[in-house]
C-alpha atoms as a PDB file:
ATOM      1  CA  UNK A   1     -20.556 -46.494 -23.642  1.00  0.00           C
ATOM      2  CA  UNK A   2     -17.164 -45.781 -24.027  1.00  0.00           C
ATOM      3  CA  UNK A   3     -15.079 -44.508 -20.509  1.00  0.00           C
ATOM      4  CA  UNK A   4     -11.913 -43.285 -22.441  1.00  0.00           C
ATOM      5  CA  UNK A   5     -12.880 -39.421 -22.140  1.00  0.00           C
ATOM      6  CA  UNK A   6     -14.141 -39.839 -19.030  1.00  0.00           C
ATOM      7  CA  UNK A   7     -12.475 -38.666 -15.616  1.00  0.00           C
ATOM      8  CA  UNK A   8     -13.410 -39.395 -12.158  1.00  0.00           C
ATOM      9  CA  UNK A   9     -12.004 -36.410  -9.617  1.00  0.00           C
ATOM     10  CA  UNK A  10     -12.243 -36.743  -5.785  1.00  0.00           C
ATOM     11  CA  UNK A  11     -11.376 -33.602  -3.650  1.00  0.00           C
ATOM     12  CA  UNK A  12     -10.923 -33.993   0.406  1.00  0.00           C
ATOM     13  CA  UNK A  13     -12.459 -31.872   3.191  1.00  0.00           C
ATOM     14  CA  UNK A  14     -11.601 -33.045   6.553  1.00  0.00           C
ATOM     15  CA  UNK A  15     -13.580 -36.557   6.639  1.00  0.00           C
ATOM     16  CA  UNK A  16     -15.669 -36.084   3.170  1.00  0.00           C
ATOM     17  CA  UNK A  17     -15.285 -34.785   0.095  1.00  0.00           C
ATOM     18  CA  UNK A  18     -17.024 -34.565  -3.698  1.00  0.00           C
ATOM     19  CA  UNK A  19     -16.982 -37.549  -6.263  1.00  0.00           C
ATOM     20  CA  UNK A  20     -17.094 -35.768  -9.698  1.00  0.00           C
ATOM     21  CA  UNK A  21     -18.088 -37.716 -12.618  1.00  0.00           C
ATOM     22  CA  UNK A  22     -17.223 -36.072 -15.922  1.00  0.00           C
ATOM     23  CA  UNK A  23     -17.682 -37.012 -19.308  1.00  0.00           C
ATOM     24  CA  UNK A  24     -17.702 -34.910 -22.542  1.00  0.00           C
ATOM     25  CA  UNK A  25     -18.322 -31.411 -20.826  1.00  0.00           C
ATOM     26  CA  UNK A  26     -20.981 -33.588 -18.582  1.00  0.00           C
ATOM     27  CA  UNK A  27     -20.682 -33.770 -15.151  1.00  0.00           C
ATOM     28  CA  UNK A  28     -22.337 -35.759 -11.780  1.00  0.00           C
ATOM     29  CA  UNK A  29     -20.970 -34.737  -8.772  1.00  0.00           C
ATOM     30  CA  UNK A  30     -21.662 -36.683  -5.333  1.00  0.00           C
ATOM     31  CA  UNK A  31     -20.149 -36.842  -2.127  1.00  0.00           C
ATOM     32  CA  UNK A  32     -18.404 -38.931  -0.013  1.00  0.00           C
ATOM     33  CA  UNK A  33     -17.254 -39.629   3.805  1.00  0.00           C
ATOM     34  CA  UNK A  34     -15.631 -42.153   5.746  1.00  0.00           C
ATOM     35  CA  UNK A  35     -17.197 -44.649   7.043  1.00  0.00           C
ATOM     36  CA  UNK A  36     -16.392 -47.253   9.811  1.00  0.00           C
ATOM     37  CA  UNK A  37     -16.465 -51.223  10.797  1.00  0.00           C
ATOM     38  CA  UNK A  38     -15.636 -53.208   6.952  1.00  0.00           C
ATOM     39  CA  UNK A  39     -16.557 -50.154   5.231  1.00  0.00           C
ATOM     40  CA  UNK A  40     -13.538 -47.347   4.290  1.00  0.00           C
ATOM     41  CA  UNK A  41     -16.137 -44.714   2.540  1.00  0.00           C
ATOM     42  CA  UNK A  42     -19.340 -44.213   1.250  1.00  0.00           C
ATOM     43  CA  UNK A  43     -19.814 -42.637  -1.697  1.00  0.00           C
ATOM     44  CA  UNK A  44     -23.100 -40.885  -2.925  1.00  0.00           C
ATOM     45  CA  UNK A  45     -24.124 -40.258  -6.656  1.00  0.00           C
ATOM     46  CA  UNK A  46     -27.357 -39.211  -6.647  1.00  0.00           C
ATOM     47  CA  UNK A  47     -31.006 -41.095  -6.777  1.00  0.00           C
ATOM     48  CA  UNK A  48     -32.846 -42.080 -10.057  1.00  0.00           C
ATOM     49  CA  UNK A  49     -35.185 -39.236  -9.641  1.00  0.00           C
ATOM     50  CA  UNK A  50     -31.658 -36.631  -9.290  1.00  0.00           C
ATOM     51  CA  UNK A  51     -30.557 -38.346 -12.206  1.00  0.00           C
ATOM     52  CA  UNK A  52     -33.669 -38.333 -14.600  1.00  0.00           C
ATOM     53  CA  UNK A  53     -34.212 -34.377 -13.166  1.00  0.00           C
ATOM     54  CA  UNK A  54     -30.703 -33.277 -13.107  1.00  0.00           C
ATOM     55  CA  UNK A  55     -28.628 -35.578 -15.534  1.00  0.00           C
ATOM     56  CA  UNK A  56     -30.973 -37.193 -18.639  1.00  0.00           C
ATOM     57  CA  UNK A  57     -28.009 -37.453 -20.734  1.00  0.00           C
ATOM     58  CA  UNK A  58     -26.535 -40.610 -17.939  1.00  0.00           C
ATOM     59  CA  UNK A  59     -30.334 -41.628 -17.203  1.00  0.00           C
ATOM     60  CA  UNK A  60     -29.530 -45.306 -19.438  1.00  0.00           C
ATOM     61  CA  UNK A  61     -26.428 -45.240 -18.673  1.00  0.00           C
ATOM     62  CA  UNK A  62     -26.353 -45.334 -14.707  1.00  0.00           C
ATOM     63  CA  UNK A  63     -25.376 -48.838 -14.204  1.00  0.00           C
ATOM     64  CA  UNK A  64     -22.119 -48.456 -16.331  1.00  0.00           C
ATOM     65  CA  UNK A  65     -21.334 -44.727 -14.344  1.00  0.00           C
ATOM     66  CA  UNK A  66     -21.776 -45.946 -11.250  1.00  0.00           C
ATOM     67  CA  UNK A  67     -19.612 -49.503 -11.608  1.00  0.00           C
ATOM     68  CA  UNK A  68     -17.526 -47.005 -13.526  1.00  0.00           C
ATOM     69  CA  UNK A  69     -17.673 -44.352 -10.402  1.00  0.00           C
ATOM     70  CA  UNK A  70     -16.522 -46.926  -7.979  1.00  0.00           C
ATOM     71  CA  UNK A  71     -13.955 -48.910  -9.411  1.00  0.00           C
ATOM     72  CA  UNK A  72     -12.248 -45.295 -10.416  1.00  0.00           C
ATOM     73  CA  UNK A  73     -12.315 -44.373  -6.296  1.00  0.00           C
ATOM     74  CA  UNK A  74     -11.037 -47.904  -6.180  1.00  0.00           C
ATOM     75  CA  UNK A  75      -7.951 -47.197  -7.915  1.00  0.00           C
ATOM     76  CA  UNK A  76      -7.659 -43.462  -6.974  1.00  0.00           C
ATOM     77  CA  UNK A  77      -7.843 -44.182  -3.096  1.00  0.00           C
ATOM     78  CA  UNK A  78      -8.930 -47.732  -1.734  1.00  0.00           C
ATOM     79  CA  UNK A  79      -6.361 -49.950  -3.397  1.00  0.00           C
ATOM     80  CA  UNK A  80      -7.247 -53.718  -2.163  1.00  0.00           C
ATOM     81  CA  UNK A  81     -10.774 -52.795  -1.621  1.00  0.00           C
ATOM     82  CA  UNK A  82     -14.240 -53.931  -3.313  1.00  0.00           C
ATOM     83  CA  UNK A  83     -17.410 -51.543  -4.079  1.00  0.00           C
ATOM     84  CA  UNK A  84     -21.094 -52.834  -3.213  1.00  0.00           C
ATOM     85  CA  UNK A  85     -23.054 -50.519  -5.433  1.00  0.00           C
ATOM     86  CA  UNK A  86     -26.595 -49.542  -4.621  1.00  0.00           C
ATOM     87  CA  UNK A  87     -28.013 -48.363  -8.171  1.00  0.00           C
ATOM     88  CA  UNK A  88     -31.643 -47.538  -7.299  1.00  0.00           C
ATOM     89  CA  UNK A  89     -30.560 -45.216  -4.296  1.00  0.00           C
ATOM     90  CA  UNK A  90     -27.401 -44.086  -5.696  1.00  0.00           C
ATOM     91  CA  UNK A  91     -25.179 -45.503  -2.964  1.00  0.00           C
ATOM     92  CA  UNK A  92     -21.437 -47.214  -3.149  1.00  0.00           C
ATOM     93  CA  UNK A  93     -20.006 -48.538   0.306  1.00  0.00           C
ATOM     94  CA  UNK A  94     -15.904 -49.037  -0.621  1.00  0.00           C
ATOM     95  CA  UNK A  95     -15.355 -52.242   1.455  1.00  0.00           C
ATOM     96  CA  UNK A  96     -12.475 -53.958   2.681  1.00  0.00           C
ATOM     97  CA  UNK A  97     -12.023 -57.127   0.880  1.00  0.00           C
END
C-alpha cells in the first residue's frame, strides 16, 4: 500500500492528545499521552477487534498503518527516538533510543 496520500495529524491537550490516521477520505483516530522512565509517549490505535468492527477497509493492512503511524509521530514530535509497536493490542511506546 502506497503512504503518499496519506497524513498522520496529532493535536495536544494538556499531557495527551489524538493520533489521526487518514487516508483517502479514511480515517483511524487514537490517542496518545506521555509517558515516563525510557518511554516519551504512548500512542494507542485501536485493537484488532476496533479495527475489523470499526475500520475493515485497514483490517490487512494494519501492520503497514501502524509502522506507518509511528514513524510519522517519529518525525512530527520525537526526533532521535525509536517506536516498539504492539500490533495485536494496538499499542506504540515512542522510546528514547
Amino acid at each position: 500500500m502506497k503512504h503518499m496520500s496519506a497524513g498522520v495529524i496529532i493535536t495536544q491537550e494538556g499531557r495527551s492528545g489524538a493520533v489521526i490516521y487518514q487516508l483517502d477520505g479514511h480515517s483511524i483516530k487514537g490517542w496518545w499521552e506521555f509517558a515516563g522512565g525510557d518511554a516519551i509517549a504512548i500512542v494507542s490505535m485501536g485493537s484488532v477487534a476496533q479495527w475489523e468492527a470499526d475500520h475493515p477497509w485497514a483490517g490487512m493492512r494494519r501492520a503497514e498503518i501502524m509502522r506507518f503511524v509511528a514513524d510519522e509521530v517519529i518525525r512530527q514530535k520525537a526526533t532521535g527516538c525509536k517506536a516498539e509497536i504492539d500490533e495485536e493490542g494496538g499499542w506504540i511506546n515512542i522510546v528514547r533510543r
